[in-house]
Every structure is written in C-alpha cells, then in structure tokens.
Protein backbone atom coordinates (compact mmCIF):
# COMPACT_ATOMS: atom_id res chain seq x y z
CA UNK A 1 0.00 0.00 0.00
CA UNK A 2 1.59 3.18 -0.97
CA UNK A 3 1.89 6.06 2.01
CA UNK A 4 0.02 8.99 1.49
CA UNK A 5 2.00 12.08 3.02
CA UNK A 6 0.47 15.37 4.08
CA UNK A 7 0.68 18.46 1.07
CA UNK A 8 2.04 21.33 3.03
CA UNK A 9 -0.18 24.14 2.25
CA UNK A 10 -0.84 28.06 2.12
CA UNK A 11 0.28 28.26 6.08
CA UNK A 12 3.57 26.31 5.59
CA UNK A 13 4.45 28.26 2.43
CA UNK A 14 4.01 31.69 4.19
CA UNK A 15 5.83 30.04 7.23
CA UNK A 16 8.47 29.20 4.74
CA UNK A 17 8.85 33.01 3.69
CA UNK A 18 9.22 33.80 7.51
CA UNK A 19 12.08 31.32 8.25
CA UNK A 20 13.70 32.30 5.11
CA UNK A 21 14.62 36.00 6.00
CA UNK A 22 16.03 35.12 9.03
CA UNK A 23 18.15 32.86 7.21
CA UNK A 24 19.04 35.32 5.08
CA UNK A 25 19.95 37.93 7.91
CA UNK A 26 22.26 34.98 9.61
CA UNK A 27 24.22 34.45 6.87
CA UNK A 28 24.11 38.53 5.63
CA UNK A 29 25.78 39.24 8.69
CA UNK A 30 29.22 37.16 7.78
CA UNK A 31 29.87 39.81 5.26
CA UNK A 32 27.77 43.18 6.22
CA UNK A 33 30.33 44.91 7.60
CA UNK A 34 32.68 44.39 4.34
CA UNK A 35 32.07 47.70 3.24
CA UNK A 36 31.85 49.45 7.15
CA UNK A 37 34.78 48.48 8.39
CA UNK A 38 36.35 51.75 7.08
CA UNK A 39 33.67 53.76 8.66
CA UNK A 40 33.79 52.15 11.96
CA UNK A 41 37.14 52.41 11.98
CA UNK A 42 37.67 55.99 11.88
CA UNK A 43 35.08 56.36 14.42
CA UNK A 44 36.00 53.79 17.05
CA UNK A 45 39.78 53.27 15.99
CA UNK A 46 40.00 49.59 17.10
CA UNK A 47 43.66 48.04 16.71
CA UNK A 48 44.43 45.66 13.99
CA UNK A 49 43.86 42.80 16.05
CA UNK A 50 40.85 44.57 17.60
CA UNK A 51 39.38 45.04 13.85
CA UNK A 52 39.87 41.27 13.10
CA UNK A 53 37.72 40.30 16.00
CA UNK A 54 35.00 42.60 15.32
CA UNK A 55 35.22 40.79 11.98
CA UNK A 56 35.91 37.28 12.76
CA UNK A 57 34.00 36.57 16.10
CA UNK A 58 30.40 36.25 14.43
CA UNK A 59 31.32 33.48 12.17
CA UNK A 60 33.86 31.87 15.19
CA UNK A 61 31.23 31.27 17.74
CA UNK A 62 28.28 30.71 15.11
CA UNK A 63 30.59 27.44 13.95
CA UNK A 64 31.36 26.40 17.11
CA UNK A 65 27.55 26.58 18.36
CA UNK A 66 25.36 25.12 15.62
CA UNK A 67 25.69 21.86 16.81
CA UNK A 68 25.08 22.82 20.64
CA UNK A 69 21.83 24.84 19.55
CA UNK A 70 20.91 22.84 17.00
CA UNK A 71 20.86 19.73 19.52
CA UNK A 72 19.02 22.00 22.05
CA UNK A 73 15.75 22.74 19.71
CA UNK A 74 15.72 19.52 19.24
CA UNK A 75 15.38 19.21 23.40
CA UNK A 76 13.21 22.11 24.04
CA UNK A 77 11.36 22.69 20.83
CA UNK A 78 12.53 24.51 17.79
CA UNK A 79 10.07 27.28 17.46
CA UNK A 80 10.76 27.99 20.99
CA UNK A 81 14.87 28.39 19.98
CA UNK A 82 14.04 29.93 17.08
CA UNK A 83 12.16 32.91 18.99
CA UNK A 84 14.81 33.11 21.43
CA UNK A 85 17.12 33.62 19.24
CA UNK A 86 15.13 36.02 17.42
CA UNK A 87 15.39 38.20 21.15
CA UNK A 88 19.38 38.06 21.43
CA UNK A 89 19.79 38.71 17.48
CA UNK A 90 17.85 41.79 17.93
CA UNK A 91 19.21 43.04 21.24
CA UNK A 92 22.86 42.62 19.99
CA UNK A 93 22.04 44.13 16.44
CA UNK A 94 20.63 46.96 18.40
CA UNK A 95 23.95 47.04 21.16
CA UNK A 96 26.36 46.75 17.80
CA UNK A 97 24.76 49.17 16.06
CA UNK A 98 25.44 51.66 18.82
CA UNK A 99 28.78 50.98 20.08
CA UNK A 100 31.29 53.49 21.39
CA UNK A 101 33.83 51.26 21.77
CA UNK A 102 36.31 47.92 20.08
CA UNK A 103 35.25 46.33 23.09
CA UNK A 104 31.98 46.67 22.91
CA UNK A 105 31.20 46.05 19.42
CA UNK A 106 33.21 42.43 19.92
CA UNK A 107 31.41 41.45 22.09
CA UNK A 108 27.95 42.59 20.45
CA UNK A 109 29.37 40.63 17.54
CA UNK A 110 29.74 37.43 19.80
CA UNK A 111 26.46 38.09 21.00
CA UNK A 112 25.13 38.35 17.46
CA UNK A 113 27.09 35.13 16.45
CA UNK A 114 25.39 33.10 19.82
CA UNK A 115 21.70 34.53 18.05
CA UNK A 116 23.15 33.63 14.93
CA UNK A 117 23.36 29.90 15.80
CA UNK A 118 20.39 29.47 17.15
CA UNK A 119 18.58 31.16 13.80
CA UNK A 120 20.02 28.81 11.28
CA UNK A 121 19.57 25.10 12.13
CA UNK A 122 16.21 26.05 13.56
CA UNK A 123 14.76 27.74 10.26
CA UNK A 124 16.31 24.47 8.66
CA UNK A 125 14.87 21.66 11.16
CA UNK A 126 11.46 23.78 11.08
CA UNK A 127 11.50 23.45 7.38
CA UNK A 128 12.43 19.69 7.53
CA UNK A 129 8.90 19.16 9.87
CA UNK A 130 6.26 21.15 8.10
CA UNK A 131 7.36 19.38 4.08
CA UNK A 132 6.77 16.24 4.53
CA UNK A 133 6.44 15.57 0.71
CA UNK A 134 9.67 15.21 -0.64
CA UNK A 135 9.49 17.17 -3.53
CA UNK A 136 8.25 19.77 -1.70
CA UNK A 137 10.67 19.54 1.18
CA UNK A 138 13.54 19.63 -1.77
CA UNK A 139 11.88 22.50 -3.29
CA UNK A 140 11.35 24.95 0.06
CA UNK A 141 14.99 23.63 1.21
CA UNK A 142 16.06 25.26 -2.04
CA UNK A 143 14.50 28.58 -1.20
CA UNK A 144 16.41 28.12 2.25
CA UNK A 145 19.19 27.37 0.48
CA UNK A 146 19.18 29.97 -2.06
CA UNK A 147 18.58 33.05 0.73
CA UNK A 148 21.21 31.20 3.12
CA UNK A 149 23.88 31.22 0.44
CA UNK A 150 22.87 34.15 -1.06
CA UNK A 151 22.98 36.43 2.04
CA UNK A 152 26.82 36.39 1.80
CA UNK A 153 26.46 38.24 -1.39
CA UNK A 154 23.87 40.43 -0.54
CA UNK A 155 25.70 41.73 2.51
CA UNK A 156 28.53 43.50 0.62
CA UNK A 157 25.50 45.77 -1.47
CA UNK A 158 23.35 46.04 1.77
CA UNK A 159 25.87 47.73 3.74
CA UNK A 160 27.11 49.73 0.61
CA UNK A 161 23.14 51.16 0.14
CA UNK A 162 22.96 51.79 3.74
CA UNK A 163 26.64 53.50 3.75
CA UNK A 164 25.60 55.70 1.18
CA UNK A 165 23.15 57.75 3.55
CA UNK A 166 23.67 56.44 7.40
CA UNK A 167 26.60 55.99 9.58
CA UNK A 168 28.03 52.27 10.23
CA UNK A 169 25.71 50.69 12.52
CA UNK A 170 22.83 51.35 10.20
CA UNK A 171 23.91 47.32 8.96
CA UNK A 172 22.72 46.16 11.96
CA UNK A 173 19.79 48.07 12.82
CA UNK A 174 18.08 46.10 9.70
CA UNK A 175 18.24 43.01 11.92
CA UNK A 176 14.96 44.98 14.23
CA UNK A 177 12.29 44.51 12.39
CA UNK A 178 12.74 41.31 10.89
CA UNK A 179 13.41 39.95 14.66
CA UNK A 180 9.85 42.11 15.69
CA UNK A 181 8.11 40.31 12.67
CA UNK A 182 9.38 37.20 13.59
CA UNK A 183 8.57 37.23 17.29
CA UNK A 184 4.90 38.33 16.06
CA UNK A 185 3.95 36.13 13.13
CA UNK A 186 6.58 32.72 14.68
CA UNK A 187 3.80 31.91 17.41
CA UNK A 188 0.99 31.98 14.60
CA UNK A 189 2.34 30.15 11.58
CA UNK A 190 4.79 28.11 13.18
CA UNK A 191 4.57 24.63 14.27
CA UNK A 192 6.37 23.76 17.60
CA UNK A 193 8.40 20.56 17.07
CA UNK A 194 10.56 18.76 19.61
CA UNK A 195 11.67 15.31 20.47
CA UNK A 196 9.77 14.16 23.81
CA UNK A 197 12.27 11.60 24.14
CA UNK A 198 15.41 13.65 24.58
CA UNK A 199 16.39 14.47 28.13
CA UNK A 200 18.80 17.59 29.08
CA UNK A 201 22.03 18.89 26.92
CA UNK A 202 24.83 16.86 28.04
CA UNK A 203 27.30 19.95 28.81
CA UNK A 204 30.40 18.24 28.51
CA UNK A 205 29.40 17.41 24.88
CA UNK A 206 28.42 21.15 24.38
CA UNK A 207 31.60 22.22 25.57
CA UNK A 208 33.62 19.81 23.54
CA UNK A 209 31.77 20.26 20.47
CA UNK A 210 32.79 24.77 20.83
CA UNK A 211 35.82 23.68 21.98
CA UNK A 212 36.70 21.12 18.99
CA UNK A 213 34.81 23.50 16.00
CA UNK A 214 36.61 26.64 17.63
CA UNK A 215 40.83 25.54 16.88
CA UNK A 216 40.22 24.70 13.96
CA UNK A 217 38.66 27.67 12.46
CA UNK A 218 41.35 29.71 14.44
CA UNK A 219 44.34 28.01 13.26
CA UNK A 220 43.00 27.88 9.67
CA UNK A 221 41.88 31.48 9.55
CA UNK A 222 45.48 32.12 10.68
CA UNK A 223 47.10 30.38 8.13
CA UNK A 224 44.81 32.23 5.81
CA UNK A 225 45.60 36.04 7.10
CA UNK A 226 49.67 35.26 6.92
CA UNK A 227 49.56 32.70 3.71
CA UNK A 228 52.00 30.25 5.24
CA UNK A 229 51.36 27.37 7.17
CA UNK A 230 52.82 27.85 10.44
CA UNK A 231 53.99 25.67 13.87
CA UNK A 232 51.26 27.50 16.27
CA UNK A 233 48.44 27.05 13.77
CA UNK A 234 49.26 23.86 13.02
CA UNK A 235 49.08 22.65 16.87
CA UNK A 236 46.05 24.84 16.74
CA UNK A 237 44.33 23.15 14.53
CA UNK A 238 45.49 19.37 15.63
CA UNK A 239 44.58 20.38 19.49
CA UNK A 240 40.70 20.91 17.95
CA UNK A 241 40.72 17.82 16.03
CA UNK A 242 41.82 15.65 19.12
CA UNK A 243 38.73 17.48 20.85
CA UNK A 244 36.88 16.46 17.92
CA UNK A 245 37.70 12.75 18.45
CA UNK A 246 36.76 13.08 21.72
CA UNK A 247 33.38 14.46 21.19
CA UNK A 248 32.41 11.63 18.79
CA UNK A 249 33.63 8.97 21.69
CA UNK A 250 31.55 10.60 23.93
CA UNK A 251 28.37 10.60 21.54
CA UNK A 252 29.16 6.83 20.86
CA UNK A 253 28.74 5.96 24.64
CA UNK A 254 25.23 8.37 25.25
CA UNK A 255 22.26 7.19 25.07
CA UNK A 256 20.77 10.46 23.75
CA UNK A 257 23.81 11.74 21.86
CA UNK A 258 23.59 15.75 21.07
CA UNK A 259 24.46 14.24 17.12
CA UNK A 260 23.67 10.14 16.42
CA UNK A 261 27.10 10.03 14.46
CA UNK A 262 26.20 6.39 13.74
CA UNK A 263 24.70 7.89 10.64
CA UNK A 264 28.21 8.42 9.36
CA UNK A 265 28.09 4.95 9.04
CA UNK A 266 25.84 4.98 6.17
CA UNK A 267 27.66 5.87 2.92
CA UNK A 268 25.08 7.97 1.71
CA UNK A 269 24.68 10.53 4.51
CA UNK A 270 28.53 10.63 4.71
CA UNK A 271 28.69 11.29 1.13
CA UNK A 272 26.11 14.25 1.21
CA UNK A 273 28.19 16.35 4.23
CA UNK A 274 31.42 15.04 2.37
CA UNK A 275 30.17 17.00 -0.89
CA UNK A 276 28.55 19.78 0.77
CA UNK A 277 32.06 20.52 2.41
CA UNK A 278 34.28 20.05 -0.30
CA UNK A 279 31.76 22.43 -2.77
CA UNK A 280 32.08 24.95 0.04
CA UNK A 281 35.40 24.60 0.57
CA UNK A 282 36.14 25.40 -3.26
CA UNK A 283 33.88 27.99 -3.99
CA UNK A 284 34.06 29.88 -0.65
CA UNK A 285 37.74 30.00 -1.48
CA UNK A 286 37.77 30.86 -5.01
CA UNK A 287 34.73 33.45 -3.82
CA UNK A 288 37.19 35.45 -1.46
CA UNK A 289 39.83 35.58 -4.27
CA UNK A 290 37.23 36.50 -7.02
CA UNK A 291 36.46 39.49 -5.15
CA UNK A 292 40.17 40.78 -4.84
CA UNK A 293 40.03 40.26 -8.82
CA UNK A 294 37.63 42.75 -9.14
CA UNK A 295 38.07 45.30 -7.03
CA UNK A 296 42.60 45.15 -7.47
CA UNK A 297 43.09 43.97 -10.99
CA UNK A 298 40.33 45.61 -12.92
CA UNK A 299 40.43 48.09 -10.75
CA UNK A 300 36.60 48.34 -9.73
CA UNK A 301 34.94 50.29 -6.79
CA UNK A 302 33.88 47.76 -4.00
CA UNK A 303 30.01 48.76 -4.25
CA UNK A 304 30.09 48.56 -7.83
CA UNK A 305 31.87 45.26 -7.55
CA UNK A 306 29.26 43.86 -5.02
CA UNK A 307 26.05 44.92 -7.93
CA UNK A 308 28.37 43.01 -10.65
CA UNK A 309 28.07 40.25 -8.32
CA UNK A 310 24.51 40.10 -8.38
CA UNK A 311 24.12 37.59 -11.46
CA UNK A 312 25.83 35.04 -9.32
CA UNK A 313 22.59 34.88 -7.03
CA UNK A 314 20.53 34.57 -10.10
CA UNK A 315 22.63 31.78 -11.08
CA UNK A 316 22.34 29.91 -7.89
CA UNK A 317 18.70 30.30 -8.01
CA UNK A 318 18.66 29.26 -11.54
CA UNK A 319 20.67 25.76 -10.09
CA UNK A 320 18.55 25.22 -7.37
CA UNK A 321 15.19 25.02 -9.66
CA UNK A 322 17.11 23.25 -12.32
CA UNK A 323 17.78 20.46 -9.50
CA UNK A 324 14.59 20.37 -8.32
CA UNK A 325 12.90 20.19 -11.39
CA UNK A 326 14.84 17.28 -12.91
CA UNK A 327 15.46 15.16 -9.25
CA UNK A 328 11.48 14.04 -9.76
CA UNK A 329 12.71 11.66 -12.26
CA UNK A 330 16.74 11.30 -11.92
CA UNK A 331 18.55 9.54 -8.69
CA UNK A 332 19.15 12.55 -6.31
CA UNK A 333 22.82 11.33 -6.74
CA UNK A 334 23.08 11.91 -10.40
CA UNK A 335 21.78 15.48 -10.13
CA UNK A 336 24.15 15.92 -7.35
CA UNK A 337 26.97 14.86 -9.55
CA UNK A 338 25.60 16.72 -12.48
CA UNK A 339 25.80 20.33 -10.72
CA UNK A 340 29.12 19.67 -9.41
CA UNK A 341 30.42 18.60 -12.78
CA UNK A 342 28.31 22.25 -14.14
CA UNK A 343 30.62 23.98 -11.12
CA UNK A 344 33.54 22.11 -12.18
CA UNK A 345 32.74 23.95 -15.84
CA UNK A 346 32.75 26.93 -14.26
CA UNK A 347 35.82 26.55 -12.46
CA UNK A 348 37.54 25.39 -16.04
CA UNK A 349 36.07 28.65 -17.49
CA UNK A 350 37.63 31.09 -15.04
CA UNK A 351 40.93 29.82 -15.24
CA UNK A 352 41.13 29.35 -19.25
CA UNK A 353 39.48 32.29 -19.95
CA UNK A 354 40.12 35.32 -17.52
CA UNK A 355 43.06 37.36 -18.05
CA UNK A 356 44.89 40.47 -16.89
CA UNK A 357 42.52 42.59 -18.86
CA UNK A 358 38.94 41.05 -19.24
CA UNK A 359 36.13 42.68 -19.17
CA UNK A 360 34.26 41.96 -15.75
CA UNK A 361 31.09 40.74 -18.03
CA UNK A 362 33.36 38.31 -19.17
CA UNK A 363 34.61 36.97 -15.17
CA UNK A 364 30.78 37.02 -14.05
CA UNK A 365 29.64 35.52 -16.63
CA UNK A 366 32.36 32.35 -16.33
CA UNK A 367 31.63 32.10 -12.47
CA UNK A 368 27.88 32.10 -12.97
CA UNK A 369 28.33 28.94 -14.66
CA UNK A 370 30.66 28.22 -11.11
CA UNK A 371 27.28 29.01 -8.82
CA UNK A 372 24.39 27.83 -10.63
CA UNK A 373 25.80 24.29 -11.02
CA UNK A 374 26.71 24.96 -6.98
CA UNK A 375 23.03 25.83 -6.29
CA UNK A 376 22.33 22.31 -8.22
CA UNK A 377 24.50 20.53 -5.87
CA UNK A 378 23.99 22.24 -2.81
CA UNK A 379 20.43 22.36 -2.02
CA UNK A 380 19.51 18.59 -2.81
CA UNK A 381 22.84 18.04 -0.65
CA UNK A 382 21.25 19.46 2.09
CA UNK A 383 18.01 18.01 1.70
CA UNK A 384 19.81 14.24 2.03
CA UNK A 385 21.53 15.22 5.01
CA UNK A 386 18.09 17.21 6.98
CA UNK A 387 15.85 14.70 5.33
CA UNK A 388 17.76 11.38 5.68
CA UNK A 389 18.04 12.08 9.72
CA UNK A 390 14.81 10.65 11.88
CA UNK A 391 12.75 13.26 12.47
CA UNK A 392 13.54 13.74 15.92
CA UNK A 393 17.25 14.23 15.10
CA UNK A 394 16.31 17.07 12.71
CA UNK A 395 17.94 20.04 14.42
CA UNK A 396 21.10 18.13 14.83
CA UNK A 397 21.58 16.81 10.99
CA UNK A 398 20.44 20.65 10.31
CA UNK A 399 23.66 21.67 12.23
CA UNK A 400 25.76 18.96 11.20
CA UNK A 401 25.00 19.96 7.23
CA UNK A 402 25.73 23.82 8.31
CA UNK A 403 28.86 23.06 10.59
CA UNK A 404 30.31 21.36 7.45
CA UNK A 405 29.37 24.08 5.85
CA UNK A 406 31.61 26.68 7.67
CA UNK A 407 34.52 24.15 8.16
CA UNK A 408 34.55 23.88 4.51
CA UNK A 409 34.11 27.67 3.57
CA UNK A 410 36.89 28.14 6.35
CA UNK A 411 39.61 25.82 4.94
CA UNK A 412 38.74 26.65 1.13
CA UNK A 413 39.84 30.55 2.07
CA UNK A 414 42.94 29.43 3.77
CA UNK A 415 43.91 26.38 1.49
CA UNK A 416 43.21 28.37 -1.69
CA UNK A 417 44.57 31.55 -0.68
CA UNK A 418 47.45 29.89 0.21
CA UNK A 419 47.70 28.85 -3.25
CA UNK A 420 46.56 31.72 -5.01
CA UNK A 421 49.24 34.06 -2.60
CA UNK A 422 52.30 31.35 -3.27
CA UNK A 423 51.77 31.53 -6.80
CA UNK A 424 51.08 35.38 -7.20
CA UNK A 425 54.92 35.40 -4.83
CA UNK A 426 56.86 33.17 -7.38
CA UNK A 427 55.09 34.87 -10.55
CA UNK A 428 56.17 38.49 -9.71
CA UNK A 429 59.49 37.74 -7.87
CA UNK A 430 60.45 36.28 -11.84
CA UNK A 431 59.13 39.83 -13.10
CA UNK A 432 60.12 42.84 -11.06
CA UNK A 433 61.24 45.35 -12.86
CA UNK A 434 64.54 47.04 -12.37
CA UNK A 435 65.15 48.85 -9.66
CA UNK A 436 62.68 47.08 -7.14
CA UNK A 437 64.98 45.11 -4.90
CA UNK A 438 65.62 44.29 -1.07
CA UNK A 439 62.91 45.08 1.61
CA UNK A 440 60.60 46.66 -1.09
CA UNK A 441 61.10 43.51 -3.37
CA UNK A 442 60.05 41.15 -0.42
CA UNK A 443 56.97 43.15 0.47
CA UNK A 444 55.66 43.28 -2.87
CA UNK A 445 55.72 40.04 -3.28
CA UNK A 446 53.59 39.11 -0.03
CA UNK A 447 50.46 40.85 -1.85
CA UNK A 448 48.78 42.67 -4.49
CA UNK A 449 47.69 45.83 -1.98
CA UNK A 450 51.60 45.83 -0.65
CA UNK A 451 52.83 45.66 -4.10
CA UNK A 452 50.33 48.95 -4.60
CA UNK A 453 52.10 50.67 -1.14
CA UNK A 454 55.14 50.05 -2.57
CA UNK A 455 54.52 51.55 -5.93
CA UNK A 456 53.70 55.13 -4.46
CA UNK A 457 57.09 55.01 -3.25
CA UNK A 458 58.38 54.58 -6.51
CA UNK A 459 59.01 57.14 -8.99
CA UNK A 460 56.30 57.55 -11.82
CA UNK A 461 58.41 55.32 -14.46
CA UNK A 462 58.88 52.35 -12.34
CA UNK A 463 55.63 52.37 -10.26
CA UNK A 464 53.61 51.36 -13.22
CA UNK A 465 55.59 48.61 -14.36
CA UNK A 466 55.75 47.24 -11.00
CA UNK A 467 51.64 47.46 -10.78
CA UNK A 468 51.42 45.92 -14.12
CA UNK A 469 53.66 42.86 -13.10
CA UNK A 470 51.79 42.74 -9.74
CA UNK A 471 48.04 42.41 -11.34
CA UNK A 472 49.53 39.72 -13.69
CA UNK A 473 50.87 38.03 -11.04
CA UNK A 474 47.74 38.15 -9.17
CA UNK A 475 45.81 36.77 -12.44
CA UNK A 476 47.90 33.70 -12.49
CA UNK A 477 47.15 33.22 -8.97
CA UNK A 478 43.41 33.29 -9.17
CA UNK A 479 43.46 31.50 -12.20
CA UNK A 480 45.59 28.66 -10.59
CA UNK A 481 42.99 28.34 -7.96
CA UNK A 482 40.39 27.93 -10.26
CA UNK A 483 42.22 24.66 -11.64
CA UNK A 484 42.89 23.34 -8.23
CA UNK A 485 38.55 24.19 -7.69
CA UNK A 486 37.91 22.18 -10.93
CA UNK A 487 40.07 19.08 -9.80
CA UNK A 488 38.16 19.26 -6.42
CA UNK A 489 34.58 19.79 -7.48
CA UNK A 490 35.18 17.02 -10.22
CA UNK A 491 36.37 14.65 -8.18
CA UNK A 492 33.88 15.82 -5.58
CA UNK A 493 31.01 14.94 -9.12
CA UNK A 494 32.45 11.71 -9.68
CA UNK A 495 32.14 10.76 -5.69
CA UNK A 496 28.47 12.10 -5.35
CA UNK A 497 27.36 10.01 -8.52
CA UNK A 498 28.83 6.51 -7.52
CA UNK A 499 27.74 6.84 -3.74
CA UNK A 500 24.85 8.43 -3.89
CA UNK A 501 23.16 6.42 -7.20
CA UNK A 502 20.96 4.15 -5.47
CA UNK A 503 19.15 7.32 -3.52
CA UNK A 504 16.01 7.42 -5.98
CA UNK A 505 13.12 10.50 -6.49
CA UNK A 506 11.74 11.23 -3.37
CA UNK A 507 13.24 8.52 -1.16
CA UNK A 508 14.88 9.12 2.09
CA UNK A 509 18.90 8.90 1.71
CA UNK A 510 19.16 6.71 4.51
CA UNK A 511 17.63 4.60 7.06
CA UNK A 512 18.00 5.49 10.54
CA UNK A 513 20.46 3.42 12.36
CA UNK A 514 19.58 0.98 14.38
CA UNK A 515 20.30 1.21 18.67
C-alpha cells in the first residue's frame, strides 16, 4: 500500500517566507560589515587585532555553536529556539549598532554570532517538519538554500546602500524589524516541534563540540591572514581535532547523543556532508579571491563590484530550480553529480578564460556557470543530510550539514589563498622590474595591496611597471585556484554520482540506524 503524506499548504508556504529572512539575515551578517569596516574604523579606531575580532568573532562562535543549539531545539522545541534567538539577534544588532567602543562592538558581535546559531539550524529543522512531501521539502529547502547562500552576497550591497546615507551601525539596525516580525507572526504560523524523548544537553558534549569546531577555524583562519602554514596554527588546529575525536567517543557511549554520528556509518549521509564541504570549501575560497580580482586587478569600486556580483545569485537560483525540477525523475545522486560537474565547468572557465585585462562581463559571466551548477548541488545536498536524519534528530543533521558548511568555507579561504598568494609570490618575484629590490622587493611580493604601497614610493616610471607585473601576477594566482577548484569539485562529481546512485526520487537517503 503506498503512504500517502500530508501536502504542506498556504500556512507552511508563508511560514516558509518567515524562516527564510532570518536565514538570510544569519548568513548577511558574515559579510555586512565588508564595506563598514572603514567607517567604523575611523570612528572607534580599534587596533588591527581589535578590527579582526570585530570581523571574525560572528562566524567563530556561530561554527562552534550550531551543533550545541541545534541539539538543544531539538530538546526544548525549535520554534521555541528559534524565537529566542530572534530576542538576542535583535538586542545585539541593536547594542552593535550603537557601540562606542572595540570592546563593545566584539562582544555585540559574539552576542550576534550566539543569536546567529540558534537562527540557522532552527529555520532548517522547522523546514524539515512542516514538508513532509519530498518534492516539496527539496523545493522549500532550495529557497532556504538559495537566501542562506545568497545572504553572503547580498551583505557587501546592503551595507554599501545603507553606507551611502547612514553611519556604520545602520547594517545592523536592519536586523529589528525582521526579529519584531518574527517574534509576532513565529507563534501563529509556526509549528512547535521537539523530540519528547530527549532528556537535558549533556554539557560536557556542548563544551567539547565549541571547543573542537573553535581551533580549527582559528588556526586555519590564521594560516589564511599570513599565507603560510605555520607551527602555532598547526598545533592549533590538531589540538581541535583531538577534541573532535573526543566528542564523537563521547556521543558513541550516550544514550541520547547531542548528534547520532552512527549515521556516518551509512555511505550515503557521509557522502552528502562530504560533498557539501568540499563544494564549500572550493567555492568559498575561489569566492574570497574573485572578489580581490575585481576590485585590485580591474580596478573596480567595491560597491560597484558587489552589484556586478549580483548575477551570481541569479545563477544559484537558476541551479537550485534546475535540481529540483529534474530530481522528480533522476537519482538525487546523479543530479548531485551533475551540478558539481556544471561547477567544475565553471571553475575550467575562469581559469582558461580570464586574463589580466577582461572585461568583468566576461569573469561574471564564467563564475555564474561556477554558482548555478553549486546551487544544483547544494540544495539537494542538504536536503539528504536534513531529510535522511529521523525526524527527531532534525535540528542536529540541520547543524551537522551547516557546521560542514563553515569548516569547509573556512579551509577553502585558507587552502586556496594559500595557493593563489604562493603563486602570485613566485610569478612576480620572476618579473620585477629594475630597480625594485631588497625590503621593497620582499613586500611586494607578499600581496597585491603591498605591491600597490610600494609603488607610491616609486618614482612615476617604475611604479607602473611594477603594478602591471603585480596584477599579472595576481591573475595567475586566481586563475591557478580555479584549476585546483575544478580538480576538487570534479572529483567531488564523480564521488556524489557513484555513492549516492541508489538514492532514488523522493526517497529518504538513509535509514536510521539501528540502537
């Protein structure tokens, strides 16, 4: 007898458009202060180090708590999180947004990244209980999906709008009413879901689980800012993944783990998080390296930069309804495969294609190809990995998808950059002109913007040459990373098509695991 499964109707799709902007605003908040930074700095004149917190200590403790929160809706009911977090996003948007201090707006951040946490795997393991159809789950997951990934994009032009007629903390203060419509319209259209079953949050697992995601991220981010691999962020980063081993003991002797990593043991699940790292951890490096393109080589003003970008969020919305379009009738694994193979084009495009000179149309257009073929893969990546967990578990898998997610994006930036800064080193160290030698040879070879420092030293005749050797330099980086992105994504295609073939049209990835 075949199951008939509840349609979600006009009240889930309108509940779908609430959890979505919040979403949006989680994610948006990774890169709104892109274009403030200068602002804020003038006015609050935080140290270097200072400035890198204010930066980096969203995204730190958002990583290191999505599994923690994402464990705790499922314990006390996901609506319930979900509003809660609505109350701390808001208050520490609205404590940012009026700082008068470093300190201050650091620790509004990690306020902001705690709310942050909370927002994401509970608009995802909401989503997961009120589509129970498959090809509607796939299709509002790819609406999540599209405003989750999206919102890095979209932060960049936000705060350059805003910028353009308020002072800094005007990119927070947009957080208010979205929170206010949320806490008013979450108690009507909302379901509340929550395991009965589950007793209290094991706090030694919580504490592992921040202290495990938290290293890592550190050391790699570290490795990223001074492009070398060095001894403290390597012990950094081996210190979290010991911590990491010992949070997965620990779940395997609970009897109400805060993530059942027994469903690692299933190829298929492993295979989903697998790909959904490793097409994060290309693109979100080839992303960060893409924008230096623009804005250094062709020599483009940041906000204009961040409206070119804006075809790339068509083309991931253009992937994710491809994806869900075709996965009705092809193995969720083949599609999978397909859009990484459709990145993997993209990534081909960018580095055959984009020279010193191209036109930006020309860039934009390559690494559209890049996203939509990532919005292909991504969404229905997500939906194994939400939709394969037992329902009760959903928060957690929610997390677990996300938290590979950021560990991917995190070690693509460092990895890649890495790359792109060696070879951009080696490429202009064989063409310095004449007269560049010594201390001002060695720092123009760490970067494009020191190369640019060291040119206004120079007189007029050898400045240019110098900035023409830089930006060519810098083009054979970026296109070098966009080779080592294809190899990755294509292997990552070829994985996601033999493991995940047997997952058919709306079948569940997995099975849940037995004791």
């Amino acid at each position: 007898m075949t199951e008939i499964v509840e349609r979600a109707g006009r009240r889930e799709w309108v509940g779908l458009v609430v959890l979505t902007i919040p979403a949006l605003l989680a994610s948006m908040d990774l890169s709104v202060l892109f274009m403030a930074a200068p602002w804020l700095s003038a006015e609050l004149e935080p140290s270097g180090t200072q400035l890198l917190w204010i930066m980096d200590i969203y995204g730190f403790l958002m990583a290191g708590l999505l599994i923690t929160m994402g464990s705790l809706g499922d314990r006390i009911g996901r609506r319930r999180l979900l509003l809660a977090g609505a109350v701390a996003f808001g208050a520490a948007s609205l404590l940012a947004a009026y700082a008068t201090s470093p300190e201050t707006l650091i620790a509004a951040r990690a306020l902001l990244g705690i709310g942050g946490a909370t927002l994401a795997p509970s608009t995802l393991s909401l989503i997961r209980g009120m589509f129970h159809d498959p090809n509607q789950r796939r299709a509002a997951i790819g609406v999540w999906t599209a405003a989750f990934t999206g919102g890095v994009a979209v932060g960049p032009i936000i705060g350059g709008l805003l910028l353009e007629h308020f002072w800094w903390g005007s990119v927070f203060l947009i957080n208010l009413p979205v929170m206010v419509l949320l806490l008013i319209v979450g108690p009507l259209l909302l379901p509340e879901s929550r395991n009965p079953d589950h007793g209290g949050i094991d706090v030694l697992s919580a504490a592992l689980s921040l202290a495990a995601v938290l290293p890592v991220i550190y050391g790699i981010k570290e490795i990223a800012a001074d492009a070398a691999v060095t001894a403290p962020a390597v012990a950094t980063i081996a210190a979290g993944l010991l911590l990491g081993v010992l949070f997965v003991r620990r779940q395997l002797t609970l009897d109400d783990p805060m993530i059942d990593v027994r469903l690692f043991r299933t190829p298929a699940f492993s295979a989903a998080v697998g790909t959904n790292a490793a097409v994060t951890f290309a693109t979100a490096g080839m992303g960060a390296i893409a924008v230096q393109y623009v804005q250094l080589v062709l020599d483009i003003r940041p906000f204009t930069a961040a409206l070119w970008m804006l075809p790339t969020v068509g083309g991931t919305i253009a992937g994710i309804a491809v994806a869900n379009l075709v996965v009705r009738r092809i193995s969720q694994g083949i599609v999978v495969g397909a859009g990484a193979a459709v990145a993997a084009l993209g990534f081909v495009l960018v580095a055959t294609t984009v020279e010193v000179d191209s036109h930006v149309g020309v860039v934009i257009a390559c690494y559209t190809v890049l996203v939509a073929g990532v919005g292909m893969a991504a969404s229905l990546v997500i939906d194994l990995i939400v939709g394969s967990a037992p329902p009760e578990r959903s928060g957690s898998a929610a997390a677990t998808s996300e938290t590979a997610g950021e560990l991917g994006a995190a070690t693509g930036i460092a990895v890649l950059g890495s790359v792109a800064v060696a070879v951009y080193g080696d490429e202009l160290r064989g063409g310095l002109p004449d007269g560049v030698t010594g201390p001002a040879a060695d720092a123009a070879t760490g970067s494009l913007g020191a190369a640019a420092a060291v040119a206004e030293q120079l007189p007029a005749g050898a400045a240019e040459p110098l900035m023409a050797a830089a930006r060519l330099a810098f083009t054979q980086g970026f296109t070098t990373t966009a080779a080592v992105g294809a190899v990755v994504v294509g292997v990552t295609a070829l994985l996601a098509v033999v493991l995940l073939r047997r997952v058919r049209p709306g079948a569940p990835a997995v099975v849940e695991p037995a004791g």
